[in-house]
PDB file of N, CA and C in Angstrom:
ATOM      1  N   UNK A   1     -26.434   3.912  -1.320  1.00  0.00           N
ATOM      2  CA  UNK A   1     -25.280   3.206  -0.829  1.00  0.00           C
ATOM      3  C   UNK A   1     -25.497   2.889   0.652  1.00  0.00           C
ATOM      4  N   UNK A   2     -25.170   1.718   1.291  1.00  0.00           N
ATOM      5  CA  UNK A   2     -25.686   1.164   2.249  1.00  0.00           C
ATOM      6  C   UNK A   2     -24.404   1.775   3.193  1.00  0.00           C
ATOM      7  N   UNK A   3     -24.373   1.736   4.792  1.00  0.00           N
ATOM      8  CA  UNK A   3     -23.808   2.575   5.334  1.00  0.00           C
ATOM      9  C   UNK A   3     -22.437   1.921   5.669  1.00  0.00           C
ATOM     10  N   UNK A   4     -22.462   0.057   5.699  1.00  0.00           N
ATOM     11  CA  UNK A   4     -21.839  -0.706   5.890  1.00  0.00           C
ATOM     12  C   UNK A   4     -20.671  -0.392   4.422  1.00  0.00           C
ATOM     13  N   UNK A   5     -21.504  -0.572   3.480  1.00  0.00           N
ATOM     14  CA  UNK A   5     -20.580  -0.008   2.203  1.00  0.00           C
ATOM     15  C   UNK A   5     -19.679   0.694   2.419  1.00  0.00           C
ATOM     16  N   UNK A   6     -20.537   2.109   2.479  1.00  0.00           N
ATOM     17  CA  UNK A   6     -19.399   3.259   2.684  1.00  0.00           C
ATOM     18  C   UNK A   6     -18.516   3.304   3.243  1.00  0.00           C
ATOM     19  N   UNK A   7     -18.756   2.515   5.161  1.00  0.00           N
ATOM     20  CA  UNK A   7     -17.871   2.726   5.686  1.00  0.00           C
ATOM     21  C   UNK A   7     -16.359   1.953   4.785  1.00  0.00           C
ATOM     22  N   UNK A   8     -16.909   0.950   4.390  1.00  0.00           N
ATOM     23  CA  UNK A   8     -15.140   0.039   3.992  1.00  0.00           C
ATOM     24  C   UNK A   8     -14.625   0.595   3.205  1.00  0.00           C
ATOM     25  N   UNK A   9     -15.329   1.505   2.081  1.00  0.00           N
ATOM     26  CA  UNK A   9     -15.219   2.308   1.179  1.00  0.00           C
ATOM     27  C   UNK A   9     -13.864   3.386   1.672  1.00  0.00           C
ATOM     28  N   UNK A  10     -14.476   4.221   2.778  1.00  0.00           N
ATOM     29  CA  UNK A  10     -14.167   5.048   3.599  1.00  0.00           C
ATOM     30  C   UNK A  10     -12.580   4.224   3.440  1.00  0.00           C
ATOM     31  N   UNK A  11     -12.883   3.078   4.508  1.00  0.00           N
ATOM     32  CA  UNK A  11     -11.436   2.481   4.966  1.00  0.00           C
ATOM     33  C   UNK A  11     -10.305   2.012   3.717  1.00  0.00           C
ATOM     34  N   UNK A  12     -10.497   1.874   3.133  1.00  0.00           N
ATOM     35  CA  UNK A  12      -9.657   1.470   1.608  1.00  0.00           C
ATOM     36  C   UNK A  12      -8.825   2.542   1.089  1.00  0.00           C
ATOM     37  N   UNK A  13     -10.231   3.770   1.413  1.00  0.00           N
ATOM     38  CA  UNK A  13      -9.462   5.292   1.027  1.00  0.00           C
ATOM     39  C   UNK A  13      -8.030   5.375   2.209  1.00  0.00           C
ATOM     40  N   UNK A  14      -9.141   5.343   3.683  1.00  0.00           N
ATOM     41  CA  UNK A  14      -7.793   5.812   4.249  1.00  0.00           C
ATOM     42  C   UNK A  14      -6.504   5.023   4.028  1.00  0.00           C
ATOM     43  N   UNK A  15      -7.209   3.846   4.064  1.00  0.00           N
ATOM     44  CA  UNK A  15      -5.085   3.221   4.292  1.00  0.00           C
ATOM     45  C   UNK A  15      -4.479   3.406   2.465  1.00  0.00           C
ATOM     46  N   UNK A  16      -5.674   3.595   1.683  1.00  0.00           N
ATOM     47  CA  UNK A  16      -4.421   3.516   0.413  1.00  0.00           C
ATOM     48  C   UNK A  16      -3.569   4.937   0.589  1.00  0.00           C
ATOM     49  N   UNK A  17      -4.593   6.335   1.047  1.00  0.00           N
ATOM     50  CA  UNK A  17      -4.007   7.164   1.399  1.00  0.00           C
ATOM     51  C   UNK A  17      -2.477   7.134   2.660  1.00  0.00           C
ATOM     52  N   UNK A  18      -2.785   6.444   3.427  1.00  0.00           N
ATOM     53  CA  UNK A  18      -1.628   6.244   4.359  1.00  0.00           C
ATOM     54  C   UNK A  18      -0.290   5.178   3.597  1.00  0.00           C
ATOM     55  N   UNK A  19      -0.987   4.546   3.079  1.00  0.00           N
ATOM     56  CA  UNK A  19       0.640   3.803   2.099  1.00  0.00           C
ATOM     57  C   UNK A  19       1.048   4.547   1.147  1.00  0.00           C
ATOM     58  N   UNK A  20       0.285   5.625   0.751  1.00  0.00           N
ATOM     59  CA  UNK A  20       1.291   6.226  -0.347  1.00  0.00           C
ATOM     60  C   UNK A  20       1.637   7.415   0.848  1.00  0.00           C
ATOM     61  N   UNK A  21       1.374   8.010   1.737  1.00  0.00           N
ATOM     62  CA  UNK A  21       2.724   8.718   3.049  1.00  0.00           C
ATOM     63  C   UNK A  21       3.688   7.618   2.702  1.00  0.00           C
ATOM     64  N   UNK A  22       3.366   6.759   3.143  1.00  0.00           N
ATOM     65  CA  UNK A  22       4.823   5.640   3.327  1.00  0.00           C
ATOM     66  C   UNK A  22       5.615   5.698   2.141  1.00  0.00           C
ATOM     67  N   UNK A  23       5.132   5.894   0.734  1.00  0.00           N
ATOM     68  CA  UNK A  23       5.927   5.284  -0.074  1.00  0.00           C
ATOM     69  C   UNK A  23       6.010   6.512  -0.445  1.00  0.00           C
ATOM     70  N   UNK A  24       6.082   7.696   0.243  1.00  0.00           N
ATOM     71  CA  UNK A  24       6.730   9.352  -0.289  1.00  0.00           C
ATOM     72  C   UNK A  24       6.007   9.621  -1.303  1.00  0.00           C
ATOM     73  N   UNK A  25       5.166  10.129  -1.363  1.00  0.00           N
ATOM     74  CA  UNK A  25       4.230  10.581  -2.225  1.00  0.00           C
ATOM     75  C   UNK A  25       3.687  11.979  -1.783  1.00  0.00           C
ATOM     76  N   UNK A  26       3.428  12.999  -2.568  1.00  0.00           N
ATOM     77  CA  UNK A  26       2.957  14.527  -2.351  1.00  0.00           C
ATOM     78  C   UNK A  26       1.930  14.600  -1.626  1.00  0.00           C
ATOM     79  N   UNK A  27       1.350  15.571  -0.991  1.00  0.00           N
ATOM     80  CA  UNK A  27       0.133  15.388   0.001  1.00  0.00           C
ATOM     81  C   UNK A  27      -1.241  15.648  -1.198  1.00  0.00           C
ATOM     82  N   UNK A  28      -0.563  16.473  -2.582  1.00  0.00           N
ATOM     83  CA  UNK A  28      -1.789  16.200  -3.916  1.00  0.00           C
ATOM     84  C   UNK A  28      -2.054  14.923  -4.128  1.00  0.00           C
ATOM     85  N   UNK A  29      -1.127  14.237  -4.293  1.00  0.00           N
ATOM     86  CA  UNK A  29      -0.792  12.870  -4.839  1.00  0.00           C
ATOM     87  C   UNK A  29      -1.861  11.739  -4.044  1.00  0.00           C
ATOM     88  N   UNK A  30      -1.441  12.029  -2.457  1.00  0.00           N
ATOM     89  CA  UNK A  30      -2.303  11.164  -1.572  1.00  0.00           C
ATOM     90  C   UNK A  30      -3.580  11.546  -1.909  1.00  0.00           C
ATOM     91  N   UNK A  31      -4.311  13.102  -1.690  1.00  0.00           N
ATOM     92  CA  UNK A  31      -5.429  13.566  -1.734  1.00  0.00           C
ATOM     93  C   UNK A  31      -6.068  12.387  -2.954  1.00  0.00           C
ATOM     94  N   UNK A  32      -5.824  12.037  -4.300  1.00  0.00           N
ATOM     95  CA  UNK A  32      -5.608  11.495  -5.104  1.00  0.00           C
ATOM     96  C   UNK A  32      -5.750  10.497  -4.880  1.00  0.00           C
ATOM     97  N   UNK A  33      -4.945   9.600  -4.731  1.00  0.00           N
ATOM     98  CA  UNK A  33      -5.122   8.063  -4.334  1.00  0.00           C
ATOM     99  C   UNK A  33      -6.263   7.884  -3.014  1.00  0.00           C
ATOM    100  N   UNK A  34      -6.728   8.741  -2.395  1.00  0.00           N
ATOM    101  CA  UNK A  34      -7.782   8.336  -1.408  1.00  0.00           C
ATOM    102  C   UNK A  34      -8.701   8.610  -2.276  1.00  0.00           C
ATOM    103  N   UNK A  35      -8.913   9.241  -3.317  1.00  0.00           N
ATOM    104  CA  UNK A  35     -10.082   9.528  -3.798  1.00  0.00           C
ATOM    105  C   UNK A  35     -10.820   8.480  -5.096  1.00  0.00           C
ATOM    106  N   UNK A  36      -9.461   7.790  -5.453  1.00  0.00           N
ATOM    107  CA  UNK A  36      -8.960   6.648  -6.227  1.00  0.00           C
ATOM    108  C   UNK A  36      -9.353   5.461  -5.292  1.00  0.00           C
ATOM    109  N   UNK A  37      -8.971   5.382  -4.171  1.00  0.00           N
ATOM    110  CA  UNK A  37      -9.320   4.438  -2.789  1.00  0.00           C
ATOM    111  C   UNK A  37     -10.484   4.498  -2.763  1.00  0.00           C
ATOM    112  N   UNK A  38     -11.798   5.035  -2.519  1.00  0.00           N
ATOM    113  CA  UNK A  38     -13.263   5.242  -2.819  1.00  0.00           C
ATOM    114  C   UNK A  38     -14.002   4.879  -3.400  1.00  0.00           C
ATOM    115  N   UNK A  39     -12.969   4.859  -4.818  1.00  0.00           N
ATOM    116  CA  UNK A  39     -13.814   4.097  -5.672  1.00  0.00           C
ATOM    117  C   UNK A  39     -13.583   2.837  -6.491  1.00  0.00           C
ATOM    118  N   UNK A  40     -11.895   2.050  -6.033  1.00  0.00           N
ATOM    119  CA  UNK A  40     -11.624   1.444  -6.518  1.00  0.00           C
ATOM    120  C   UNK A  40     -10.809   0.637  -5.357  1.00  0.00           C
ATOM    121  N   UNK A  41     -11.327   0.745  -4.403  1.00  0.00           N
ATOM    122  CA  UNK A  41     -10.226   0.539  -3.160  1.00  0.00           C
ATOM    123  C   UNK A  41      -9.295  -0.665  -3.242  1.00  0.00           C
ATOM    124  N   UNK A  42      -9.820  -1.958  -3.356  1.00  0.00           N
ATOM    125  CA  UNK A  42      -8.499  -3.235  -3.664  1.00  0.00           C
ATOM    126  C   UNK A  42      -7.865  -3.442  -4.815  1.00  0.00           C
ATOM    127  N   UNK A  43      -8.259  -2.532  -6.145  1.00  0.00           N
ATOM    128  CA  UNK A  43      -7.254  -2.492  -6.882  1.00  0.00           C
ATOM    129  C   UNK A  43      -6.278  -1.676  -6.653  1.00  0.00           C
ATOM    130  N   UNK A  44      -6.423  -0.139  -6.412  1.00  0.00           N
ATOM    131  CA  UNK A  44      -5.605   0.666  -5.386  1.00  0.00           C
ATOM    132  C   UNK A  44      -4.904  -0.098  -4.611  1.00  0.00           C
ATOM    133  N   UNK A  45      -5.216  -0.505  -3.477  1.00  0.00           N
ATOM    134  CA  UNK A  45      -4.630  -1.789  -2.341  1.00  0.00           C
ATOM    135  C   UNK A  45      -3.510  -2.272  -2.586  1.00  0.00           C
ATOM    136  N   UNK A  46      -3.665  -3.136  -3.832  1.00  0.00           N
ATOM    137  CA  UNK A  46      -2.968  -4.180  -4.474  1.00  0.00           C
ATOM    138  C   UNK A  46      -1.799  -3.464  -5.209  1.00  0.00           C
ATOM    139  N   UNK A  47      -1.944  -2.615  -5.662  1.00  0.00           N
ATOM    140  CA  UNK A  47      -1.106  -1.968  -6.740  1.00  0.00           C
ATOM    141  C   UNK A  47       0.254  -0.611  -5.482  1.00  0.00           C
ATOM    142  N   UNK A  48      -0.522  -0.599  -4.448  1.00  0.00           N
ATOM    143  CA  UNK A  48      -0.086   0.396  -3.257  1.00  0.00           C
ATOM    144  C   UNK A  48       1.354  -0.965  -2.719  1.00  0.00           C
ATOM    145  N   UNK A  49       0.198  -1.802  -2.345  1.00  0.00           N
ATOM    146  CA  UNK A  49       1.315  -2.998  -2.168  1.00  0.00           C
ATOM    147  C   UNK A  49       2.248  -3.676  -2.888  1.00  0.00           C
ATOM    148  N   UNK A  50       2.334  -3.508  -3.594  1.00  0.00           N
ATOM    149  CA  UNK A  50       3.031  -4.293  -4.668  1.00  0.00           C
ATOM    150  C   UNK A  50       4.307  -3.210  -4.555  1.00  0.00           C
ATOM    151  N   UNK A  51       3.921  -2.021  -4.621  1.00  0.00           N
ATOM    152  CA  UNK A  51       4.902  -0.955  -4.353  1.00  0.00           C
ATOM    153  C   UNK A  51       5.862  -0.625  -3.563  1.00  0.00           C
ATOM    154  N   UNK A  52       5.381  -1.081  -2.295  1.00  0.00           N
ATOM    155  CA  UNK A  52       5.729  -1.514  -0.762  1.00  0.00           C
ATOM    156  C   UNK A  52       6.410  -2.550  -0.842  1.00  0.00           C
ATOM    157  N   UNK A  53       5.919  -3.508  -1.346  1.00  0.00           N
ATOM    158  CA  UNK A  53       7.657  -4.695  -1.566  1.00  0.00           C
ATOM    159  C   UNK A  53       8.191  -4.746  -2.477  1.00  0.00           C
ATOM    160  N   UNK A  54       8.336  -3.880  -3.293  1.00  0.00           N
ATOM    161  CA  UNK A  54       9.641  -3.298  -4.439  1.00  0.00           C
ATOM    162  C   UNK A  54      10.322  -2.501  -3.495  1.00  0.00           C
ATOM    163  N   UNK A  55       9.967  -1.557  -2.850  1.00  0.00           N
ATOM    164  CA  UNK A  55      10.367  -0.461  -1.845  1.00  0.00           C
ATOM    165  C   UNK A  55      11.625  -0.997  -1.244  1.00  0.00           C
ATOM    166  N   UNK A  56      10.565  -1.901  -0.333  1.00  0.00           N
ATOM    167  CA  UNK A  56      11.358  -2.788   0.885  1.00  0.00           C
ATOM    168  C   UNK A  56      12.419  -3.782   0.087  1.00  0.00           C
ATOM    169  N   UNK A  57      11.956  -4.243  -1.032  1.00  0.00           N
ATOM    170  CA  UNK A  57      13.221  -4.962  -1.263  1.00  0.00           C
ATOM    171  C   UNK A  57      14.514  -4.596  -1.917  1.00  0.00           C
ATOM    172  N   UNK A  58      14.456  -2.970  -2.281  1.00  0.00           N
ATOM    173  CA  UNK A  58      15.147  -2.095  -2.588  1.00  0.00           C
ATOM    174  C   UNK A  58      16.265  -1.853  -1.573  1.00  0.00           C
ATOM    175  N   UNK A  59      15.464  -1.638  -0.595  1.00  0.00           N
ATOM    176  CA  UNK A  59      16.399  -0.805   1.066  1.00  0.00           C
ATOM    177  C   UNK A  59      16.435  -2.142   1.518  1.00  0.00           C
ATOM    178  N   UNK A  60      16.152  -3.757   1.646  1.00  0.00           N
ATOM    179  CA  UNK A  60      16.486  -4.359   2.477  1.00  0.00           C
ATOM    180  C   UNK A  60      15.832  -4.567   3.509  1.00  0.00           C
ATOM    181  N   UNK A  61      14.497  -3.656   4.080  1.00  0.00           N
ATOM    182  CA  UNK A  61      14.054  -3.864   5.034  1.00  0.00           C
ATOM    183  C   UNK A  61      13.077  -4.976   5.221  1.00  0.00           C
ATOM    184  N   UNK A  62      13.124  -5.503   6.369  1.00  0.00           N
ATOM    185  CA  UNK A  62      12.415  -6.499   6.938  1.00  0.00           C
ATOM    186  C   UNK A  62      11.001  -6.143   6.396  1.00  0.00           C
ATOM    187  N   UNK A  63      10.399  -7.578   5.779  1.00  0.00           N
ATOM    188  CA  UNK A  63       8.988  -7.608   5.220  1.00  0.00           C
ATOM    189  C   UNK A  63       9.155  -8.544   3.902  1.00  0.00           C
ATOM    190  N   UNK A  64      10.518  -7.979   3.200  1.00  0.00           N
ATOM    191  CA  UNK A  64      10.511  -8.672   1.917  1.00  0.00           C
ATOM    192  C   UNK A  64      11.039  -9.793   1.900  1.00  0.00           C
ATOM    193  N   UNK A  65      11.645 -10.224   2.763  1.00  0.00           N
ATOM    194  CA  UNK A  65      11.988 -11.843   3.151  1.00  0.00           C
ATOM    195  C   UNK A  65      10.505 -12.987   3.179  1.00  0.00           C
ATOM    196  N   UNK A  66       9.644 -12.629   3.417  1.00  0.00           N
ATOM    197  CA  UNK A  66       8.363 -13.055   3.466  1.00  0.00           C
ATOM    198  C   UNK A  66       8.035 -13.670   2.109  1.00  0.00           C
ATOM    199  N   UNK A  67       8.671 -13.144   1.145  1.00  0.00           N
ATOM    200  CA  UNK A  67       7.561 -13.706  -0.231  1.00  0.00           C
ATOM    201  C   UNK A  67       8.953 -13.583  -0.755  1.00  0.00           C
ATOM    202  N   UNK A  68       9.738 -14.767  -0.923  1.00  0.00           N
ATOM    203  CA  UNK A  68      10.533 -15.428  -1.842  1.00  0.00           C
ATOM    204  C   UNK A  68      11.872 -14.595  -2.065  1.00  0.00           C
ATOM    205  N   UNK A  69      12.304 -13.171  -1.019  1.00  0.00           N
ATOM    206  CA  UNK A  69      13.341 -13.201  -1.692  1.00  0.00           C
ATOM    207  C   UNK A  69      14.482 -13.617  -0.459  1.00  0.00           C
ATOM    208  N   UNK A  70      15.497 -14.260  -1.037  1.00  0.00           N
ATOM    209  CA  UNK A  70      16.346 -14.712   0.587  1.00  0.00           C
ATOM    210  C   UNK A  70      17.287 -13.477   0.953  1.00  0.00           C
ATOM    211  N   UNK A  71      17.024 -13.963   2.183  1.00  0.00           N
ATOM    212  CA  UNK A  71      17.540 -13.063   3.009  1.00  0.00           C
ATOM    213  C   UNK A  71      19.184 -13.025   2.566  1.00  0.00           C
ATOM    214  N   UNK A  72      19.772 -12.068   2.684  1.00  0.00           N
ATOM    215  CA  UNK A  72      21.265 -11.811   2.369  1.00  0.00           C
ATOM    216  C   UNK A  72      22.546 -12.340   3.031  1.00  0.00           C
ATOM    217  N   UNK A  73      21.967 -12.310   4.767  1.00  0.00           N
ATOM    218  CA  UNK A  73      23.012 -12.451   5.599  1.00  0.00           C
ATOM    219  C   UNK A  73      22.891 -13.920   5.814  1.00  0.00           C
ATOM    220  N   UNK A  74      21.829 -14.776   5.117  1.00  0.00           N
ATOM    221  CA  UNK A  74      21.909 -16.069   5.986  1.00  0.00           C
ATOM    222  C   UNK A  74      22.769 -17.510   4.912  1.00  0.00           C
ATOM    223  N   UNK A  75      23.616 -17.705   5.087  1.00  0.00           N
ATOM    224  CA  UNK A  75      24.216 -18.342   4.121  1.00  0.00           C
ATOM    225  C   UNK A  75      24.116 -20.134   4.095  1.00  0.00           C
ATOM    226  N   UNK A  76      23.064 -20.555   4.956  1.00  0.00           N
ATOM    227  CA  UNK A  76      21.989 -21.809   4.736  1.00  0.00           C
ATOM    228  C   UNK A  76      21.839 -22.117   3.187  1.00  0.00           C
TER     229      UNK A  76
END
């Protein structure tokens, strides 16, 4: 495995590991999804995200206005 590899490898792990902190997940759970991140990192990614704007469009928070859903308060 080439070193350039690994490293992105590496990086896929960490942030899928850091979006599932975000989306409340057990510190087993993360251990887990980084290890899942390693070896599968942008399907992980994708599926982490997808999660993240169900989340956000759950609570309302700023992000999910971005991809099609309208905003609440703006009556345009």
């Amino acid at each position: 495995m080439d070193i350039t590899t690994g490293a992105v490898a590496f990086l896929f792990a960490i942030l899928s590991a850091k979006w599932a902190m975000e989306l409340g997940y057990s510190q087993f759970t993360q251990i887990i999804i980084f290890f899942a991140g390693l070896i599968a990192g942008p399907f992980v990614l994708f599926i982490l995200y997808i999660r993240l704007l169900y989340l956000r469009k759950e609570t309302n928070a700023s992000g999910s206005q971005f991809f099609g859903y309208p905003d609440k308060t703006n009556s345009n």
